[in-house]
C-alpha atoms as a PDB file:
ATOM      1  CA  UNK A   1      11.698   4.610  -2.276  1.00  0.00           C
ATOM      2  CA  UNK A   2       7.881   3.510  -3.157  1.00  0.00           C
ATOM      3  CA  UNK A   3       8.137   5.967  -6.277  1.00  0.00           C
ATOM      4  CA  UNK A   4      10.854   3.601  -7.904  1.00  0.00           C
ATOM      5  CA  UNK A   5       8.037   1.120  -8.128  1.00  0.00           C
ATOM      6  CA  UNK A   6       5.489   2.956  -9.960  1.00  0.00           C
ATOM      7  CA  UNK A   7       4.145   4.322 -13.041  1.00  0.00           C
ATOM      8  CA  UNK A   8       5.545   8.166 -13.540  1.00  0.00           C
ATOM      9  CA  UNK A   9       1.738   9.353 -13.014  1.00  0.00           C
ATOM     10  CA  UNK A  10       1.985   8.555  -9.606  1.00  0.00           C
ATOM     11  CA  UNK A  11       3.317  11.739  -7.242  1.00  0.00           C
ATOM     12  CA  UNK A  12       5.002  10.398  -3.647  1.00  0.00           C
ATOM     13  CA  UNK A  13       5.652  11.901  -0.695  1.00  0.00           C
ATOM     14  CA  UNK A  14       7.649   9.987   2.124  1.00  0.00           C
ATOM     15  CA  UNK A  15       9.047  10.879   5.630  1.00  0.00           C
ATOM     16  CA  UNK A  16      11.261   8.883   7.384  1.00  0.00           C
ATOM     17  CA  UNK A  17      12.267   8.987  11.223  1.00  0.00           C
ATOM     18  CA  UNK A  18       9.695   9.378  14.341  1.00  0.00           C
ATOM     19  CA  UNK A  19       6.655  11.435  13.588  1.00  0.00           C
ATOM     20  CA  UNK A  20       6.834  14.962  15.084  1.00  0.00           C
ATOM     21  CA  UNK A  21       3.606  16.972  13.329  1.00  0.00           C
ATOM     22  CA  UNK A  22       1.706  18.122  15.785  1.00  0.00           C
ATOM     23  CA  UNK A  23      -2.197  16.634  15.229  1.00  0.00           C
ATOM     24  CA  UNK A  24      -3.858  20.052  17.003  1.00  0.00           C
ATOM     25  CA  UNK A  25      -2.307  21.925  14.255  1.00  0.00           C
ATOM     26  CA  UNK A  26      -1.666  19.723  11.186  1.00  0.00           C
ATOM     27  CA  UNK A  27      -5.037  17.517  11.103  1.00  0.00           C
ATOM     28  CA  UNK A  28      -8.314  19.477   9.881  1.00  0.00           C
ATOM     29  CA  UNK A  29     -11.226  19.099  12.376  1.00  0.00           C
ATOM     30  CA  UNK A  30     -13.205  16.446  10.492  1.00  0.00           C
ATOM     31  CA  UNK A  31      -9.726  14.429  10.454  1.00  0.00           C
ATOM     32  CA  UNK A  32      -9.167  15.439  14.210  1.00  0.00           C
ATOM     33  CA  UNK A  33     -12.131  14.328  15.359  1.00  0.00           C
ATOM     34  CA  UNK A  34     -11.351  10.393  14.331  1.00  0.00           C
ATOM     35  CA  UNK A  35      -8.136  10.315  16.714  1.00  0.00           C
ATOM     36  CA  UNK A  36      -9.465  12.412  19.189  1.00  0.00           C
ATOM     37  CA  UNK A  37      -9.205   9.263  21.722  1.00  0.00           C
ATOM     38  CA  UNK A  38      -6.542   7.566  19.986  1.00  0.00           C
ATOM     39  CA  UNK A  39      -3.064   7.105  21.630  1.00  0.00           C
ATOM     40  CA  UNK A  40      -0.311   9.480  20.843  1.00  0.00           C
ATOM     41  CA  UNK A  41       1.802   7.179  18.632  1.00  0.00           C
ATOM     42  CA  UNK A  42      -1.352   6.590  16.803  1.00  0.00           C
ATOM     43  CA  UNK A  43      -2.394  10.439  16.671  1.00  0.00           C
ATOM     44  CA  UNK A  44       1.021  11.306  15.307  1.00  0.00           C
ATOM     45  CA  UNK A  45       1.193   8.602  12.875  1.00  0.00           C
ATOM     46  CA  UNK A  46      -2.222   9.476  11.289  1.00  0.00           C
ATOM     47  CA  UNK A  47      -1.129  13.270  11.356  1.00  0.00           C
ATOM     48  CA  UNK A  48       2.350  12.580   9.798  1.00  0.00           C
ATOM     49  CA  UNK A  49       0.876  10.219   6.609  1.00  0.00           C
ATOM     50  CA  UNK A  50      -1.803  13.121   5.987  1.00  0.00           C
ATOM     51  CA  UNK A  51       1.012  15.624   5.354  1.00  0.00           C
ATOM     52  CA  UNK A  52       2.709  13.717   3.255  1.00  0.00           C
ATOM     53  CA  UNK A  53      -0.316  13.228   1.477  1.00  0.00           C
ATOM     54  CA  UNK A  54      -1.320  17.068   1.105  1.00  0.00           C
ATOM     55  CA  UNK A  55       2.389  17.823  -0.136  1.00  0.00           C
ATOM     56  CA  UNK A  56       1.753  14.691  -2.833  1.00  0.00           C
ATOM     57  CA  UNK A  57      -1.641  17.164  -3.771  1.00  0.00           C
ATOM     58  CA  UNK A  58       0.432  20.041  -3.686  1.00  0.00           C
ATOM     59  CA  UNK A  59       2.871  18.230  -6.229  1.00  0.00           C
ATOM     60  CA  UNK A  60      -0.268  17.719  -8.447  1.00  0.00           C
ATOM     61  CA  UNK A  61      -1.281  20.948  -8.456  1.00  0.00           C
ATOM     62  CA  UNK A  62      -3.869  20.517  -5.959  1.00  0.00           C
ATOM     63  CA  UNK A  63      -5.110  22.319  -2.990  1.00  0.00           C
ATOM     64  CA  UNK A  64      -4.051  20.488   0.300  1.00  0.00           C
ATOM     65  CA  UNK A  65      -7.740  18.877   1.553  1.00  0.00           C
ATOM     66  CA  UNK A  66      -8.384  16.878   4.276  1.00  0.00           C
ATOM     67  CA  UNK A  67      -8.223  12.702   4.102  1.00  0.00           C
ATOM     68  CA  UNK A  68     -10.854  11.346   6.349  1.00  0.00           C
ATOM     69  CA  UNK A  69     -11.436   7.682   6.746  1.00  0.00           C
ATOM     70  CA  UNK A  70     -14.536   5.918   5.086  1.00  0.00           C
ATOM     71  CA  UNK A  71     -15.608   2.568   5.173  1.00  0.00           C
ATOM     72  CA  UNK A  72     -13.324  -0.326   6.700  1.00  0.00           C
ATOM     73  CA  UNK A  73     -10.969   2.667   7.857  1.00  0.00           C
ATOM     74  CA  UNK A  74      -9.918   3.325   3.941  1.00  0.00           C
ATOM     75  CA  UNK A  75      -8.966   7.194   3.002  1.00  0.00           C
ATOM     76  CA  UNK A  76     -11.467   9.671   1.027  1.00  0.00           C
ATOM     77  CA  UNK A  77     -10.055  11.408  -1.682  1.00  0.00           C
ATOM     78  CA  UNK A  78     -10.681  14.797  -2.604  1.00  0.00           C
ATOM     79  CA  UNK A  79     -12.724  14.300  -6.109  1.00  0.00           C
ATOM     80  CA  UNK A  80     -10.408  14.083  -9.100  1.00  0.00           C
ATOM     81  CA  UNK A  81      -7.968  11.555  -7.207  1.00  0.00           C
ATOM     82  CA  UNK A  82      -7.186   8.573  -5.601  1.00  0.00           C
ATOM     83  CA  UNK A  83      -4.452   7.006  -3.805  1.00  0.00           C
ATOM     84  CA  UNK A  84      -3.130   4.954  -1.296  1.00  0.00           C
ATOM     85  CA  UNK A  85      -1.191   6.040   2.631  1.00  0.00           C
ATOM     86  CA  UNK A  86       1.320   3.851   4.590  1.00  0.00           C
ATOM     87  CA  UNK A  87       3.615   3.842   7.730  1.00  0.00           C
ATOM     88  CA  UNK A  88       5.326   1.985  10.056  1.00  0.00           C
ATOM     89  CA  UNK A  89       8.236   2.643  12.513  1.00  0.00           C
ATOM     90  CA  UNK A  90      10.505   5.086  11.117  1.00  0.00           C
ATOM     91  CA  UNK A  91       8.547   5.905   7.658  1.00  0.00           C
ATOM     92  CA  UNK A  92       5.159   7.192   6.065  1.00  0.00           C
ATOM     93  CA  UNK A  93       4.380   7.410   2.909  1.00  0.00           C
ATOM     94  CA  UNK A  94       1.194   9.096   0.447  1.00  0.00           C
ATOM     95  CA  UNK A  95       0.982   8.126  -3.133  1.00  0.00           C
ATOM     96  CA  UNK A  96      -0.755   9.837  -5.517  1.00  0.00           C
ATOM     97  CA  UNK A  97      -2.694   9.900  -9.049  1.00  0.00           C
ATOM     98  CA  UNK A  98      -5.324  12.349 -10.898  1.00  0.00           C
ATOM     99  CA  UNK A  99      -8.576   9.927 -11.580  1.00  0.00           C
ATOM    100  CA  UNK A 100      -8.543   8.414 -15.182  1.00  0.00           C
ATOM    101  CA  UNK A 101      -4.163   8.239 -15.248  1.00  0.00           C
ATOM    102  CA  UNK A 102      -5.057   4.938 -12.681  1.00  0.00           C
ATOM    103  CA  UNK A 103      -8.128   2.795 -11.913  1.00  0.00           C
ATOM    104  CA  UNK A 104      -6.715   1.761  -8.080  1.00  0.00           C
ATOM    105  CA  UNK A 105      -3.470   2.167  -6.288  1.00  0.00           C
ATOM    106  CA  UNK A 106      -2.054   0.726  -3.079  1.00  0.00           C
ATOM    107  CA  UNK A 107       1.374   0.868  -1.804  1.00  0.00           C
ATOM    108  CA  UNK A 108       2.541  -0.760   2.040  1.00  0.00           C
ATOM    109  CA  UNK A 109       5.657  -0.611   4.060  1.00  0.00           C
ATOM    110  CA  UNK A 110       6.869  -2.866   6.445  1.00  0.00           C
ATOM    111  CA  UNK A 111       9.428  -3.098   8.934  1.00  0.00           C
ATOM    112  CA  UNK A 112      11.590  -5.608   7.098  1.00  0.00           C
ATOM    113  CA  UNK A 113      11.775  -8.216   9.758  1.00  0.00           C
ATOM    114  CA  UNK A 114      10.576 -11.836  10.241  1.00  0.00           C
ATOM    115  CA  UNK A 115       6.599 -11.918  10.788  1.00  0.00           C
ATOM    116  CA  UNK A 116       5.957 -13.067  14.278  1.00  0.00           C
ATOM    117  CA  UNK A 117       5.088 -16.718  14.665  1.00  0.00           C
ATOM    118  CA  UNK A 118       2.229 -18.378  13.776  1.00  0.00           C
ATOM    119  CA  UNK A 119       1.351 -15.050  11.393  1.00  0.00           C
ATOM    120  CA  UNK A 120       2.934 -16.499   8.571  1.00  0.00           C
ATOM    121  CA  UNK A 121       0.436 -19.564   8.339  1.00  0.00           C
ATOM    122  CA  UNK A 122      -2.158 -17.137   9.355  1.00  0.00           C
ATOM    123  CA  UNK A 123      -2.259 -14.960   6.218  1.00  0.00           C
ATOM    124  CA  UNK A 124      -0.396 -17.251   3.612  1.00  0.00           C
ATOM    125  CA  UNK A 125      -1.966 -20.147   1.167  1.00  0.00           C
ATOM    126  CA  UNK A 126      -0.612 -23.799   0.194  1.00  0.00           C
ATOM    127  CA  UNK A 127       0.573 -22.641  -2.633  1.00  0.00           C
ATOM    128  CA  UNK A 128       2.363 -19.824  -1.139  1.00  0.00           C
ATOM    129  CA  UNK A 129       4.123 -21.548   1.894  1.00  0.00           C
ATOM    130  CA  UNK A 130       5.316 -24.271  -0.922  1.00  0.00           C
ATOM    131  CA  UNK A 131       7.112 -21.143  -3.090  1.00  0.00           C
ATOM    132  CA  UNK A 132       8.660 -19.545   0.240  1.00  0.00           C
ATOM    133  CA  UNK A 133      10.811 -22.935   1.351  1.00  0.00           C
ATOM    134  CA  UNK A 134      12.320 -22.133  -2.389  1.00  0.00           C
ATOM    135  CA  UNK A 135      12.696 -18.359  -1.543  1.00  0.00           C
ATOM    136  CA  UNK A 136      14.271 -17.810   1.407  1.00  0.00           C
ATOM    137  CA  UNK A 137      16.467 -20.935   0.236  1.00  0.00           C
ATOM    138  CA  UNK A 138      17.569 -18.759  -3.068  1.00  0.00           C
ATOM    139  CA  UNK A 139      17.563 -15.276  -1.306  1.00  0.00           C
ATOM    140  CA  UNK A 140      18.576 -15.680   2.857  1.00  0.00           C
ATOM    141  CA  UNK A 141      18.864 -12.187   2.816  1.00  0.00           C
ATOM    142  CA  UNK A 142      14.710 -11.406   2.605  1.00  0.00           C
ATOM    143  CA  UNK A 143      12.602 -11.747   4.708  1.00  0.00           C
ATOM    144  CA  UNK A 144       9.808 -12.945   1.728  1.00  0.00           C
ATOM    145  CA  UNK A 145       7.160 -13.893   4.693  1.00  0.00           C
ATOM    146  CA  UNK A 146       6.949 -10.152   5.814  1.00  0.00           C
ATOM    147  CA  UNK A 147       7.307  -8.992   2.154  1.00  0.00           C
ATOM    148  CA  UNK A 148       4.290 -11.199   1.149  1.00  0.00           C
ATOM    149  CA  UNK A 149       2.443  -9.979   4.012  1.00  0.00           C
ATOM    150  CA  UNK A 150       2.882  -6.579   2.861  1.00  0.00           C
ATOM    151  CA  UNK A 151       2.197  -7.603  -0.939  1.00  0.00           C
ATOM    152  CA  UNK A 152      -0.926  -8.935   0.460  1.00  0.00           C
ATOM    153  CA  UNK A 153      -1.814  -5.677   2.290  1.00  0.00           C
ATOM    154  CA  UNK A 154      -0.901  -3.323  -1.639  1.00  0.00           C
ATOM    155  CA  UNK A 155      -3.113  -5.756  -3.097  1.00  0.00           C
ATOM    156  CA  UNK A 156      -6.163  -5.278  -0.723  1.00  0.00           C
ATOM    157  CA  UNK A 157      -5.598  -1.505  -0.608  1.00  0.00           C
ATOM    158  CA  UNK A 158      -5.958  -1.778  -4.778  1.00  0.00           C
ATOM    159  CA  UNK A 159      -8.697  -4.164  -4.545  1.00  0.00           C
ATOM    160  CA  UNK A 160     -10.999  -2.299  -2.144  1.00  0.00           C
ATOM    161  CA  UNK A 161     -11.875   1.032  -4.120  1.00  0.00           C
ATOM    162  CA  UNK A 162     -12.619  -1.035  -6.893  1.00  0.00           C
ATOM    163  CA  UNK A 163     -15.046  -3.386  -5.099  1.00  0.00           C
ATOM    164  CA  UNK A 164     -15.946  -1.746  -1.620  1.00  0.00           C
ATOM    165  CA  UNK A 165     -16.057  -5.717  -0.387  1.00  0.00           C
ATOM    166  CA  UNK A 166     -13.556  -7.226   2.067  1.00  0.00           C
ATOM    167  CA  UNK A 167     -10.852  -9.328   0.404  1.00  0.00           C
ATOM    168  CA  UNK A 168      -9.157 -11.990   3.048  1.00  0.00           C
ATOM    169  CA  UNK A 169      -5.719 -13.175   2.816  1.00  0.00           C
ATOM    170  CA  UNK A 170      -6.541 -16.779   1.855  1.00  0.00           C
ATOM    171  CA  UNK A 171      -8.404 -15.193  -1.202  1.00  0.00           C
ATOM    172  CA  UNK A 172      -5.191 -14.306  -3.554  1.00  0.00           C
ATOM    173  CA  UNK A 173      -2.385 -16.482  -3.985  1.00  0.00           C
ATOM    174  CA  UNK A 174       0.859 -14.202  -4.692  1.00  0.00           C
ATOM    175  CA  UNK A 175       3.526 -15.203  -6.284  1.00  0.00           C
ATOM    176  CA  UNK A 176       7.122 -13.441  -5.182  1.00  0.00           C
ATOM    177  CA  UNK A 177       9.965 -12.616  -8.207  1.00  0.00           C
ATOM    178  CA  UNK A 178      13.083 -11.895  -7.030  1.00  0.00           C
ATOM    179  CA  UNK A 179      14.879  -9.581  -9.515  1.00  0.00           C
ATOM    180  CA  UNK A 180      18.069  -7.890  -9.514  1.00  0.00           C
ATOM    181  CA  UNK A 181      19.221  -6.582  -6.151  1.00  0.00           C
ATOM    182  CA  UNK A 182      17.032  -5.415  -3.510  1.00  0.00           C
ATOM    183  CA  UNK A 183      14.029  -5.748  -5.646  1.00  0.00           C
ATOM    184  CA  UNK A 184      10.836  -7.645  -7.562  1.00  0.00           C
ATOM    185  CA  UNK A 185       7.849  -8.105  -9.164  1.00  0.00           C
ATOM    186  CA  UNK A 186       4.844 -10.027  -7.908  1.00  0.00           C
ATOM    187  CA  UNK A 187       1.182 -11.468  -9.205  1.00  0.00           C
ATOM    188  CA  UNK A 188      -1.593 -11.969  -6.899  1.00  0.00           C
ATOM    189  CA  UNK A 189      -4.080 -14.615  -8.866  1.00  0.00           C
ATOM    190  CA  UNK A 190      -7.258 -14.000  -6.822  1.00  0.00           C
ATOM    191  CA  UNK A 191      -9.229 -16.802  -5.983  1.00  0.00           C
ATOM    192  CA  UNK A 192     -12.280 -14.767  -5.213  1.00  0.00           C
ATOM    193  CA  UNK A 193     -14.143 -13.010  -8.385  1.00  0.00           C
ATOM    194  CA  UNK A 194     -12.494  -9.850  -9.422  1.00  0.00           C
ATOM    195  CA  UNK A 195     -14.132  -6.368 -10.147  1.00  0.00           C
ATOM    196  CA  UNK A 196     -14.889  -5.190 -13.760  1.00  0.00           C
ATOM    197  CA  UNK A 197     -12.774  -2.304 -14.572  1.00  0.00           C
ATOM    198  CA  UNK A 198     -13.651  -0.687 -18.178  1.00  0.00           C
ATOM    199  CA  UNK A 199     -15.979  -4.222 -18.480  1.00  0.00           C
ATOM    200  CA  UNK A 200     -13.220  -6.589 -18.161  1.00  0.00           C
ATOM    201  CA  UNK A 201     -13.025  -8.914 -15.039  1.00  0.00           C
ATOM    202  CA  UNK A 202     -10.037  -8.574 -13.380  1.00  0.00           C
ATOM    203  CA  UNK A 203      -8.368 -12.128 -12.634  1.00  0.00           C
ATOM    204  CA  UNK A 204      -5.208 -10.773 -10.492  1.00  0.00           C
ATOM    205  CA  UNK A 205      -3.013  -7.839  -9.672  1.00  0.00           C
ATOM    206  CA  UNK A 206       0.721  -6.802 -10.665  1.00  0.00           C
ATOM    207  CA  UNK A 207       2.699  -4.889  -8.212  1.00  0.00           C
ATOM    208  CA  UNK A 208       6.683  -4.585  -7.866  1.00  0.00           C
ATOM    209  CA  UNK A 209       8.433  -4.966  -4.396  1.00  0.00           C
ATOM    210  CA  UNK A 210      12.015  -3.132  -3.037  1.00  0.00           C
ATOM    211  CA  UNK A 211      13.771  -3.662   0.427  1.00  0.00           C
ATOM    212  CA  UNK A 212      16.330  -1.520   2.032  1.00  0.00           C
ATOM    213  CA  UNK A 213      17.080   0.932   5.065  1.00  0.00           C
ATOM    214  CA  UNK A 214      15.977  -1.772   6.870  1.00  0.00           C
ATOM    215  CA  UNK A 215      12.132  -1.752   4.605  1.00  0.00           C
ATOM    216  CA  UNK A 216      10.125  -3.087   2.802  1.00  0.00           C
ATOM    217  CA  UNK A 217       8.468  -1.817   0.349  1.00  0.00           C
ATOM    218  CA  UNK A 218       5.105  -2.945  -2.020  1.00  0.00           C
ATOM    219  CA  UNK A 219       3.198  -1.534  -4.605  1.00  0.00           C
ATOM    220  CA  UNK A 220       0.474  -1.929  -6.987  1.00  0.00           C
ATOM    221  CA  UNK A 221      -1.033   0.281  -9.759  1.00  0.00           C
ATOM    222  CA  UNK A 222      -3.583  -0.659 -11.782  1.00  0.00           C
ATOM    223  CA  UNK A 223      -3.777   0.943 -15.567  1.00  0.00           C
ATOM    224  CA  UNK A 224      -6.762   2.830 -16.332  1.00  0.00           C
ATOM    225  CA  UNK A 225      -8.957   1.472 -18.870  1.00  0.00           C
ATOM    226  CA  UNK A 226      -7.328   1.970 -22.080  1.00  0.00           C
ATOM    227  CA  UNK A 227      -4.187   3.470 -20.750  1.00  0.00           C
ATOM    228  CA  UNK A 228      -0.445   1.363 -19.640  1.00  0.00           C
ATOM    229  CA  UNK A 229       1.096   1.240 -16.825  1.00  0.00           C
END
């Protein structure tokens, strides 16, 4: 589902349903060791997104390698690629790219479902809360307060590798297209300075949004220096 929303460099691998890989035989001891105390849902959900990412390496010609965590919990790439991980209840998903197709990736799923209350004011902008009266007025059918939250959550996972800093929800303003169907496009203006990528300042992301099978679904790639998306 996530591949329909990016460039054809990028490999996915998805799993849907309740997590069943075993950690004590699918996780590799430096991955292991960071969900050693974890709770089983937890365990099995890191295990199950790690799989999916080693097929996705597998798909790129790649040895499967472990993913540990680095810093603020975001995944370490075997050299020569970078990507992004998601899941929620009943789907995980690994997305894939050789270094130099992409300068950043980051993909999120969601449960497509109201936020619970109060979140919505939490992790939105002015300018934001003004466009979703308009939204969910033209489209009933969305849920566009979970699907920004999720936009917001692509966006960060793009932003981070590029800048290694923390970038907080009331830092981009995203705007939500509805397109045809079940799916989008969306900008995030940031409202923060953005990192240089091939010496030019990024002012804002791009990223492309689906739901369905009761999802939903965000993404954002951004193009290499030199190269299109």
């Amino acid at each position: 589902m996530i591949e329909e929303l990016l460039p054809d460099s990028v490999v996915v691998v998805e799993s849907f349903g309740s997590p069943d890989d075993d950690p004590d035989t699918a996780l590799y001891p430096e991955e292991r060791a960071l969900v050693d105390r974890a709770v089983a849902k937890r365990r099995r959900e890191f295990t199950s997104v790690r799989v999916c990412a080693r097929r996705a390496m597998e798909k790129l010609g790649r040895p499967p390698a472990p993913v540990p965590t680095g810093e603020r919990g975001a995944p370490v790439w075997p050299d020569g690629l970078l990507g992004s991980m998601t899941h929620c209840d009943g789907y995980r998903g690994a997305a894939l790219a050789r270094s130099g197709e992409l300068a950043s990736l980051g993909i999120d799923a969601e449960v497509h479902e109201p936020l619970p209350e109060g979140v919505f004011d939490a992790v939105s902008v002015a300018a934001e809360r003004d466009r979703h009266r308009a939204l969910v007025s033209a489209r009933p059918g969305v849920h566009f307060d979970r699907l920004l939250f999720s936009a917001k959550e692509s966006v960060y996972k793009a932003w981070f590798p590029l800048t290694r800093a923390w970038l907080d929800f009331s830092e981009a303003d995203i705007e939500l297209v509805p397109g045809h169907g079940d799916r989008g496009t969306f900008h995030a203006r940031l409202l923060v300075p953005g990192p240089l990528v091939g010496g030019a300042r990024l002012t804002g992301f791009d990223g492309r949004w689906r739901t369905g099978d009761g999802l939903v679904l965000t993404a954002v790639a951004v193009p290499a220096p030199g190269a299109g998306v």
